[in-house]
N, C-alpha and C. Protein backbone atom coordinates (compact mmCIF):
# COMPACT_ATOMS: atom_id res chain seq x y z
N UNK A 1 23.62 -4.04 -4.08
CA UNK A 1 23.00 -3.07 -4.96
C UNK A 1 22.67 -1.82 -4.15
N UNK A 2 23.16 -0.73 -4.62
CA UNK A 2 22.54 0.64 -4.14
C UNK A 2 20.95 0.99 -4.18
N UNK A 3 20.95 1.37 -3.22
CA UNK A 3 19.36 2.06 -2.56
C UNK A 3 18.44 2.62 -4.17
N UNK A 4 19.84 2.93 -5.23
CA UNK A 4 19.36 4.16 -6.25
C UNK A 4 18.81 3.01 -7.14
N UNK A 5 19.85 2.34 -7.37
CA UNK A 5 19.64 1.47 -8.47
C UNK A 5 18.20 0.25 -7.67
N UNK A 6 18.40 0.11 -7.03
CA UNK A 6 16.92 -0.56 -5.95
C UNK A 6 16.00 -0.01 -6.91
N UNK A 7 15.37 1.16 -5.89
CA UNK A 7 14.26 2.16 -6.52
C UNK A 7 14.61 2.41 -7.97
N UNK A 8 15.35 2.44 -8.79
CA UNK A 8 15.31 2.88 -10.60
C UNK A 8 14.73 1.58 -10.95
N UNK A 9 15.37 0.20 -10.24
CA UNK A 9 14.21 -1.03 -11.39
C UNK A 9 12.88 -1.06 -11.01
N UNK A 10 12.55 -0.64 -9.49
CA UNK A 10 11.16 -0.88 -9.06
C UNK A 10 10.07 0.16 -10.01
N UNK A 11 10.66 1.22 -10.33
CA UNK A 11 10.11 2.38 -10.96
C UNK A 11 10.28 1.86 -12.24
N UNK A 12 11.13 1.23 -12.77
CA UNK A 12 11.21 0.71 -14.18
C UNK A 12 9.92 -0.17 -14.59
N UNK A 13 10.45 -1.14 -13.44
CA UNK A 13 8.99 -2.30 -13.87
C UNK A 13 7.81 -1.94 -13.54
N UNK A 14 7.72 -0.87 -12.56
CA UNK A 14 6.14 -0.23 -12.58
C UNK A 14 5.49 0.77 -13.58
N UNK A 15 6.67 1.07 -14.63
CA UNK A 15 6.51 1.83 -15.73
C UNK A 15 6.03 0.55 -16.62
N UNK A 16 6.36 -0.80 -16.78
CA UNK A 16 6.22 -1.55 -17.29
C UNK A 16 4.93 -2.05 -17.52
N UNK A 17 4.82 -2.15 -15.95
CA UNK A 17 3.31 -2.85 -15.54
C UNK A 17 2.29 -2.14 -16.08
N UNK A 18 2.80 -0.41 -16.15
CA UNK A 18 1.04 0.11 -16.52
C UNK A 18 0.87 0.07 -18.02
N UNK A 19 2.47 -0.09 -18.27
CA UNK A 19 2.08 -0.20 -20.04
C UNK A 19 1.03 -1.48 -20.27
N UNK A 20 2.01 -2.37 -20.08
CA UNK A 20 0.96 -3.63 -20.21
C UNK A 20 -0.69 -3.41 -19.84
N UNK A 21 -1.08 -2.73 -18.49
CA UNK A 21 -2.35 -2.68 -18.24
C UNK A 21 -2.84 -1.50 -19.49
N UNK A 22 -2.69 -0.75 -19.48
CA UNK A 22 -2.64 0.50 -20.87
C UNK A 22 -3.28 -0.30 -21.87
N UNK A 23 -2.16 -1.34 -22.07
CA UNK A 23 -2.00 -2.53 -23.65
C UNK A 23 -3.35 -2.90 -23.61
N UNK A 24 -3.60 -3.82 -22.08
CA UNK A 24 -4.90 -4.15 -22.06
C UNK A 24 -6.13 -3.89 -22.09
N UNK A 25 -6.16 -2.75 -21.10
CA UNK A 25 -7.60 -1.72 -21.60
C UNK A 25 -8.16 -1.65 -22.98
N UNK A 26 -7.09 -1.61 -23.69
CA UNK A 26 -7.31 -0.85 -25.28
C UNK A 26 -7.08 -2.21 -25.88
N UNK A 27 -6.72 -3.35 -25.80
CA UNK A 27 -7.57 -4.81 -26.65
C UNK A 27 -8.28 -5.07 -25.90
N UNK A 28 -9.07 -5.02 -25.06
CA UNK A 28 -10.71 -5.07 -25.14
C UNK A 28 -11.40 -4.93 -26.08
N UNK A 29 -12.38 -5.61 -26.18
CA UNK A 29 -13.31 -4.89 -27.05
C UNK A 29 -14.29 -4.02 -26.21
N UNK A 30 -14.79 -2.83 -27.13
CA UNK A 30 -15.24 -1.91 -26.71
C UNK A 30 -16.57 -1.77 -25.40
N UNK A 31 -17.36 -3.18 -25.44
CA UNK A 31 -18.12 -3.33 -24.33
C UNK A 31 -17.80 -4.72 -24.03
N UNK A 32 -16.78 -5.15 -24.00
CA UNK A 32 -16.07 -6.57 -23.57
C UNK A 32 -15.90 -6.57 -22.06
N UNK A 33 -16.33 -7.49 -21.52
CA UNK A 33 -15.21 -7.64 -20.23
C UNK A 33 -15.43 -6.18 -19.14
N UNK A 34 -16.11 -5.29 -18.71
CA UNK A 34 -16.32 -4.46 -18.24
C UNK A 34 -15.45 -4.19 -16.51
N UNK A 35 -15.51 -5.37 -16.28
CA UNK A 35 -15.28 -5.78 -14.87
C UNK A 35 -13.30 -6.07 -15.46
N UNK A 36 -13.34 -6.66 -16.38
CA UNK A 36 -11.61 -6.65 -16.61
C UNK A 36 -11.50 -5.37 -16.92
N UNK A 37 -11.71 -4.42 -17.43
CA UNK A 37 -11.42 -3.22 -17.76
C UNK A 37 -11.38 -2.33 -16.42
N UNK A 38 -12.04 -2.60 -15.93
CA UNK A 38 -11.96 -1.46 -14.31
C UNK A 38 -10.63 -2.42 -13.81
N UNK A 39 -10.64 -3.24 -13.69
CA UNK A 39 -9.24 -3.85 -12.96
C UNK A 39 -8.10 -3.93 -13.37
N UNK A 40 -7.89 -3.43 -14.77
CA UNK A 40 -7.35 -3.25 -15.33
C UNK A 40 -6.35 -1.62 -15.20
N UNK A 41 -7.82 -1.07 -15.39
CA UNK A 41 -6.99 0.93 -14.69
C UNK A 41 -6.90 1.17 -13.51
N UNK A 42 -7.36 0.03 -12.47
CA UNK A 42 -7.24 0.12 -11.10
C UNK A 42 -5.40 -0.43 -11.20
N UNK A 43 -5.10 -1.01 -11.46
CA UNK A 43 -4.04 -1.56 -11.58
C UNK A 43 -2.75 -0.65 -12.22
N UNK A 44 -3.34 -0.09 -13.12
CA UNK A 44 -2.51 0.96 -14.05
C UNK A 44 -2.40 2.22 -12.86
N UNK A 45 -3.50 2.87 -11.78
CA UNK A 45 -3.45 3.44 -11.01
C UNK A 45 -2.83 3.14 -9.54
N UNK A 46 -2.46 1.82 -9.62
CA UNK A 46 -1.50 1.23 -8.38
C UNK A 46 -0.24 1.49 -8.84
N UNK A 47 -0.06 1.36 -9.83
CA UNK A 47 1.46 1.60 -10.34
C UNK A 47 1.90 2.72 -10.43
N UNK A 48 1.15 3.79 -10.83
CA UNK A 48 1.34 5.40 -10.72
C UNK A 48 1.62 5.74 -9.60
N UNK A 49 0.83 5.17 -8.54
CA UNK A 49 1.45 5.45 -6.82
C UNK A 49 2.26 5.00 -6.47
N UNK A 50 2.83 3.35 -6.84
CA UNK A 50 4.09 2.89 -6.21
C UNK A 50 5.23 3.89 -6.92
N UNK A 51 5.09 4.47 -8.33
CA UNK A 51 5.87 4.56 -8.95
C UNK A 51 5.89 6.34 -7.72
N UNK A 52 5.25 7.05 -7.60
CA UNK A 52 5.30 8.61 -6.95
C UNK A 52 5.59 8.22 -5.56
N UNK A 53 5.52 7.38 -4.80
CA UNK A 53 6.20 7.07 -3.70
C UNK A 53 7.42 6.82 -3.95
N UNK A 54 7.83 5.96 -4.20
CA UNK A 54 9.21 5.75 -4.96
C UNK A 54 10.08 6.71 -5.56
N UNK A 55 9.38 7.74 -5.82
CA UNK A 55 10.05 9.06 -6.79
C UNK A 55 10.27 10.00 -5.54
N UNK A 56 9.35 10.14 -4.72
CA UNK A 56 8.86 11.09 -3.35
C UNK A 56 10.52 10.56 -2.76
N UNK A 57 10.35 9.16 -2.57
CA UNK A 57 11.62 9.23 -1.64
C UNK A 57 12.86 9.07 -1.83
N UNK A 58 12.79 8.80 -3.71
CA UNK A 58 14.28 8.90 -4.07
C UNK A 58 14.42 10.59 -4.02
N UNK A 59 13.35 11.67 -4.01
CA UNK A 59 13.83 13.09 -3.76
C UNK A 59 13.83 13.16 -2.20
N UNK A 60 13.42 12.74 -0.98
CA UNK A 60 13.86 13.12 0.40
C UNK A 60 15.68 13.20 0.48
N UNK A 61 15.94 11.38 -0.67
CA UNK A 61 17.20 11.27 -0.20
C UNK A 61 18.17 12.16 -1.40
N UNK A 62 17.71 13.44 -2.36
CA UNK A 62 18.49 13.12 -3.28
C UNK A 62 18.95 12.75 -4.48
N UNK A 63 18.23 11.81 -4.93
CA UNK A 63 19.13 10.95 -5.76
C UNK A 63 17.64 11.26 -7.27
N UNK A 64 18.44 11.42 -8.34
CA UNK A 64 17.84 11.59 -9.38
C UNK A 64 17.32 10.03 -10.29
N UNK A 65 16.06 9.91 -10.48
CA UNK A 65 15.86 8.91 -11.25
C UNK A 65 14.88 9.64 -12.39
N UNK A 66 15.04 8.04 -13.54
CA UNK A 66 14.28 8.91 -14.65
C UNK A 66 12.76 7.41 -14.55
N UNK A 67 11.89 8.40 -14.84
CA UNK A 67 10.53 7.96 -14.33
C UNK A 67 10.31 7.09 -15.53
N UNK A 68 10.31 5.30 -15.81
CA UNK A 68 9.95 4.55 -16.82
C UNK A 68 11.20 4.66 -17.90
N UNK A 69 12.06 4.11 -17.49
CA UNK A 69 13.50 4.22 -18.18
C UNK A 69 12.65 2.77 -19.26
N UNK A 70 12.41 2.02 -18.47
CA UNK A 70 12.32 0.30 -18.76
C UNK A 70 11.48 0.78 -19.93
N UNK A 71 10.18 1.50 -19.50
CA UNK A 71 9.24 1.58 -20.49
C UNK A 71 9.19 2.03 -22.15
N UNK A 72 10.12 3.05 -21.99
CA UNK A 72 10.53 3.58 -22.98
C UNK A 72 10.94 2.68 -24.42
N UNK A 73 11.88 1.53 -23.03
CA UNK A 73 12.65 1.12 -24.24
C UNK A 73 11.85 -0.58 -24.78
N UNK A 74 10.79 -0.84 -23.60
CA UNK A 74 9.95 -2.44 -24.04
C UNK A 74 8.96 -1.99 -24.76
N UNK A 75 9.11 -2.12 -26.09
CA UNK A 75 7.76 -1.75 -26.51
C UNK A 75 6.27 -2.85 -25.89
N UNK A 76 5.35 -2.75 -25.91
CA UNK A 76 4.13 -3.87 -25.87
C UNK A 76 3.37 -4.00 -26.14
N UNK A 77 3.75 -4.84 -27.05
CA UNK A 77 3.10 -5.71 -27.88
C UNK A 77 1.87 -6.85 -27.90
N UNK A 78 0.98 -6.41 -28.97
CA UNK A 78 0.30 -7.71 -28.87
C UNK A 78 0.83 -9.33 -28.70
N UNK A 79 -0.05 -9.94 -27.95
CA UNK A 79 0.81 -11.81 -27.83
C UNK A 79 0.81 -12.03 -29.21
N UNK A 80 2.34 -12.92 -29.00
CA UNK A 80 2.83 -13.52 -30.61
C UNK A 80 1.57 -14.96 -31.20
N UNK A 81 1.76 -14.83 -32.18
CA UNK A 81 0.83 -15.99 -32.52
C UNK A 81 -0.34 -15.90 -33.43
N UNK A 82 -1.29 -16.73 -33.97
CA UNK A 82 -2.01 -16.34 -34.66
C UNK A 82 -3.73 -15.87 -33.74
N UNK A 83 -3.46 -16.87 -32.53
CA UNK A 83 -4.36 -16.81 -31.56
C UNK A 83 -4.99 -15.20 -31.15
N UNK A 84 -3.94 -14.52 -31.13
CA UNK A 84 -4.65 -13.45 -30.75
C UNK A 84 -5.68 -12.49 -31.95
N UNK A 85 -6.21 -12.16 -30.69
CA UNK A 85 -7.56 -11.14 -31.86
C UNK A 85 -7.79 -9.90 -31.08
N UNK A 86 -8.68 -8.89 -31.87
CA UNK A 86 -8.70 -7.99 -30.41
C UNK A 86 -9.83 -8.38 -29.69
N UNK A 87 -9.69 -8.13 -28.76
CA UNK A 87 -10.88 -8.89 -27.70
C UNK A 87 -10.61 -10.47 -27.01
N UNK A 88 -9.76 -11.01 -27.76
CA UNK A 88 -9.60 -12.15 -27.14
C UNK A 88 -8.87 -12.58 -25.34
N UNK A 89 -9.61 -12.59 -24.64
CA UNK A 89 -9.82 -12.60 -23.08
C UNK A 89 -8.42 -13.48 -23.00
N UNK A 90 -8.36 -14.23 -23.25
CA UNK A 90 -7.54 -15.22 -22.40
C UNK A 90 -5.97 -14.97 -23.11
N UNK A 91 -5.65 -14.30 -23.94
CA UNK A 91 -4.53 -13.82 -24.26
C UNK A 91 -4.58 -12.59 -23.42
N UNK A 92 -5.38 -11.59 -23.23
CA UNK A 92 -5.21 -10.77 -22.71
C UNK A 92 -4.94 -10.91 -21.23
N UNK A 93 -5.23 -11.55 -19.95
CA UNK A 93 -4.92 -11.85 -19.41
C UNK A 93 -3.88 -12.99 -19.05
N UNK A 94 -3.59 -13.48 -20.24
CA UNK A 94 -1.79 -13.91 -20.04
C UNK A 94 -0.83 -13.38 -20.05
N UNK A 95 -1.13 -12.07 -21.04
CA UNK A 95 -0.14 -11.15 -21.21
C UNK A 95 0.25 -9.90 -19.24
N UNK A 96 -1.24 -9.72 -19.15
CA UNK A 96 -1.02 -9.11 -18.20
C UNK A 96 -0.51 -10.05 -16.89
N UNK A 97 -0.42 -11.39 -16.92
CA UNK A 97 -0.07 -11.99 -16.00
C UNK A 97 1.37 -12.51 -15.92
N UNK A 98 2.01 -11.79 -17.13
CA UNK A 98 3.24 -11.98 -17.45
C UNK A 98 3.89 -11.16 -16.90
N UNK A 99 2.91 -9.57 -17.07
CA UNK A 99 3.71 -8.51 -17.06
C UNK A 99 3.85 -8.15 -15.15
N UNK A 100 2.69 -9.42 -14.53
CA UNK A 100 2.71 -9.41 -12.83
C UNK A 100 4.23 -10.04 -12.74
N UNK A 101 4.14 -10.95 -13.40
CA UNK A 101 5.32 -12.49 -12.80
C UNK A 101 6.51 -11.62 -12.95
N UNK A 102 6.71 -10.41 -13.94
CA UNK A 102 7.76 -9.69 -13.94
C UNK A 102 8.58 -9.07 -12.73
N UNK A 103 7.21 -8.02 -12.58
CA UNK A 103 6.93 -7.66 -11.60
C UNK A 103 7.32 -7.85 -10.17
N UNK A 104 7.14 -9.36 -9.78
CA UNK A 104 6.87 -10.03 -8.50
C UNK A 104 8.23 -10.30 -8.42
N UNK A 105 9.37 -10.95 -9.85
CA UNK A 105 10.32 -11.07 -9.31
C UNK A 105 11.28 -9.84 -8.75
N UNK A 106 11.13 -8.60 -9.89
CA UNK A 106 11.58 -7.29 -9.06
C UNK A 106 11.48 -6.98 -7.59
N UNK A 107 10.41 -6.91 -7.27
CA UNK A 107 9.88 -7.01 -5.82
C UNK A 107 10.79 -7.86 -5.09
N UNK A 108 10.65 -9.01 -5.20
CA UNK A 108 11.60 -10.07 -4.65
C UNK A 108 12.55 -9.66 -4.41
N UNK A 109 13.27 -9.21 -5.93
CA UNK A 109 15.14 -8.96 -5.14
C UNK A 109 14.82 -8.03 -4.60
N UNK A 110 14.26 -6.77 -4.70
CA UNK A 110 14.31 -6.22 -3.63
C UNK A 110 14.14 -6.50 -2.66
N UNK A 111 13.11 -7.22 -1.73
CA UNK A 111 13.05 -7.70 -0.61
C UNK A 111 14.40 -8.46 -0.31
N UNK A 112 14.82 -9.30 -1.00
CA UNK A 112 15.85 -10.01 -0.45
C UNK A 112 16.70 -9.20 -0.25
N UNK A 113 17.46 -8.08 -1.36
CA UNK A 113 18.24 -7.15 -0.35
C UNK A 113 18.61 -6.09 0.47
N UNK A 114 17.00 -5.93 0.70
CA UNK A 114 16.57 -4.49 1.90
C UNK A 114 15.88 -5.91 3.19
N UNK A 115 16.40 -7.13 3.61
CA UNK A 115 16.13 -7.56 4.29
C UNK A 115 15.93 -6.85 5.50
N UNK A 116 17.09 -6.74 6.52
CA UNK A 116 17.68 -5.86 7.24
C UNK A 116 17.16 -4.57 7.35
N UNK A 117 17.00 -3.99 6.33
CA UNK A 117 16.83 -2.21 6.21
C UNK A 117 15.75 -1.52 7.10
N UNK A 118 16.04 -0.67 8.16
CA UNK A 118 14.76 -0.16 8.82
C UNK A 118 14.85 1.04 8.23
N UNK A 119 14.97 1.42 7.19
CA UNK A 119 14.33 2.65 6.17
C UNK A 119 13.01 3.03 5.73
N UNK A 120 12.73 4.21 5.57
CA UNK A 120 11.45 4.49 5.50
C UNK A 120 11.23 4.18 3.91
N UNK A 121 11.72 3.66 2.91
CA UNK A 121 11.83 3.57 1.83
C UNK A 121 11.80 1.69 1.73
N UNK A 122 12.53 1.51 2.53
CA UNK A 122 11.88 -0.29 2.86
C UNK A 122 10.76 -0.45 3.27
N UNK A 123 10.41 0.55 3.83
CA UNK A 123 9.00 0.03 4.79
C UNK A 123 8.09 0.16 3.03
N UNK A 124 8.44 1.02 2.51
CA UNK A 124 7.32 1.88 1.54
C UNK A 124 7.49 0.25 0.30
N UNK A 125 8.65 0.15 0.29
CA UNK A 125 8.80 -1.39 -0.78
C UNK A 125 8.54 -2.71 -0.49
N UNK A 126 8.14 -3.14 0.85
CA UNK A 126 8.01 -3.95 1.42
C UNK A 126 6.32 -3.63 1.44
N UNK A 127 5.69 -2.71 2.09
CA UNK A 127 4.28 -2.20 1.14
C UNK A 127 3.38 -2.29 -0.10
N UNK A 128 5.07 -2.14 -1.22
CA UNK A 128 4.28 -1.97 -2.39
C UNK A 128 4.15 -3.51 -2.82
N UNK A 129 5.29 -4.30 -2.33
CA UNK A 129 5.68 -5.49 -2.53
C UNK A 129 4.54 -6.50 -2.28
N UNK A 130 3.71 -5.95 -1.15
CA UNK A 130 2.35 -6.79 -0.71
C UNK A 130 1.03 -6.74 -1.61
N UNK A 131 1.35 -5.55 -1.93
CA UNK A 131 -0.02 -5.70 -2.91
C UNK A 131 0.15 -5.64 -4.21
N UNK A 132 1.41 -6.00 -4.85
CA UNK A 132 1.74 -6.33 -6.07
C UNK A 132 1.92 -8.05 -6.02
N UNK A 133 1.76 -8.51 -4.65
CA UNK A 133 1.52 -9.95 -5.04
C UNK A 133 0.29 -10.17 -4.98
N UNK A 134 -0.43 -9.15 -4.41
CA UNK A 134 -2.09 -9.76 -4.28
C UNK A 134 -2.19 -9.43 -5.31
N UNK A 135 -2.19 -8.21 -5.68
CA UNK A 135 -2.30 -8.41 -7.92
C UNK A 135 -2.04 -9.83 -8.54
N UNK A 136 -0.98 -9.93 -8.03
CA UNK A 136 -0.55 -11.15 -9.18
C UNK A 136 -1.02 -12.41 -8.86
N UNK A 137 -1.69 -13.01 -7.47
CA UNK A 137 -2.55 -13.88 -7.01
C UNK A 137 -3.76 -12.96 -8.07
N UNK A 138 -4.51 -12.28 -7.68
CA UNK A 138 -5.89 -11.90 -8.46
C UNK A 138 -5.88 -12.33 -10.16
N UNK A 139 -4.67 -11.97 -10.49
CA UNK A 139 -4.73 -12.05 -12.23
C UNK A 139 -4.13 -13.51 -12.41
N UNK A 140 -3.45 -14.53 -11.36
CA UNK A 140 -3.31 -15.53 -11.36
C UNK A 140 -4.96 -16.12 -11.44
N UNK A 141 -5.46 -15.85 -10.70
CA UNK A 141 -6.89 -16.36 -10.58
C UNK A 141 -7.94 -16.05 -11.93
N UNK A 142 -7.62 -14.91 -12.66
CA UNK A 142 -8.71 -14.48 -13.44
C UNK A 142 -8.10 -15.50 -14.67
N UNK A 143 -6.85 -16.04 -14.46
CA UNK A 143 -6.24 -16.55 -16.08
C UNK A 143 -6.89 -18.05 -15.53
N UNK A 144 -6.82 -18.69 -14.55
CA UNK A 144 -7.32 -19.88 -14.20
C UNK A 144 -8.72 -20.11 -14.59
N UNK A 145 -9.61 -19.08 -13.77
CA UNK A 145 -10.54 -19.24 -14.19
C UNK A 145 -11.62 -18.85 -15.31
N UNK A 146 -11.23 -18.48 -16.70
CA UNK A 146 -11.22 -17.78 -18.02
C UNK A 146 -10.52 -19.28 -18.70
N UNK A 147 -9.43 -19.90 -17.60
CA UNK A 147 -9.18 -20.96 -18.83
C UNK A 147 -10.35 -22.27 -18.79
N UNK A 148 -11.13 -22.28 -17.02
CA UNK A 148 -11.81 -23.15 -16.95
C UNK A 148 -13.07 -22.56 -17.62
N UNK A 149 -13.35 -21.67 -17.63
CA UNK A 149 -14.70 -20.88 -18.30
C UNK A 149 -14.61 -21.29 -20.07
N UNK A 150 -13.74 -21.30 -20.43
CA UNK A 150 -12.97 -21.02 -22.00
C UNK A 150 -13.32 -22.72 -22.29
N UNK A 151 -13.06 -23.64 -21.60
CA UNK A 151 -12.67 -25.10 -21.43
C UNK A 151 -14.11 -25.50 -21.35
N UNK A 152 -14.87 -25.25 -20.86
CA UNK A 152 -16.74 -25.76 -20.14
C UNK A 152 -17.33 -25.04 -21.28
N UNK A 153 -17.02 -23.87 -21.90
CA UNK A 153 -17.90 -23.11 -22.94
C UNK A 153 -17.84 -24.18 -24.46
């Protein structure tokens, strides 16, 4: 896979990711969850940077990308089902833990095929790659423990 097409899915699915966090902010309920809501636009604001690094160095080298190709075209949606409501916590954090697992596998292929690469654009994906798994460990953790909270209540 080319360097271009590399960076266009990483920028795709980080267009992805903030939708989903976006999605989430706004089913909250309005004084719901306060502490999910900041982690929520903290998250939406990690993605804006991987996504302008990523843009920064597809312009050092050149190469034209379009910013949230992916996004455009996934709409996102509330979870299917009758379960959901607005405000309902534990859909909301499945959804966003979907939109990590996405995420994590993008990352992946990339890593697997910028193994090798001593590029300053590997170093920067191999970067973003680290703390898009600690995201997805963190929101792994908030769905665990919301289901044991959900389960004892």
């Amino acid at each position: 896979m080319k360097i271009k097409e590399r960076i266009q899915k990483l920028v795709d699915v980080n267009s992805y990711r903030m939708a989903v966090y976006q999605w989430a902010v706004e089913a909250l309920n309005e004084y719901q969850e306060v502490h999910l809501r900041y982690t929520f636009q903290q998250y939406v604001a990690e993605s804006q940077m991987f996504i302008n690094q990523l843009l920064a160095h597809a312009a050092e080298d050149n190469m034209r990308l379009e910013q949230g190709q992916q996004a455009k075209v996934v709409a996102i949606k509330a979870p299917a089902g009758p379960a959901y409501v607005k405000g309902d916590t534990c859909a909301i954090l499945e959804r966003c833990m979907a939109g990590e697992s996405t995420c994590k596998e993008k990352y992946q292929e990339a890593i697997d095929t910028i193994e090798d690469d001593r590029t300053a654009v590997a170093h920067v994906i191999r970067q973003q790659a680290e703390l898009q798994y600690m995201a997805y460990n963190h929101m792994k953790t908030l769905v665990e423990c919301n289901s044991y909270h959900t389960q004892a209540g």
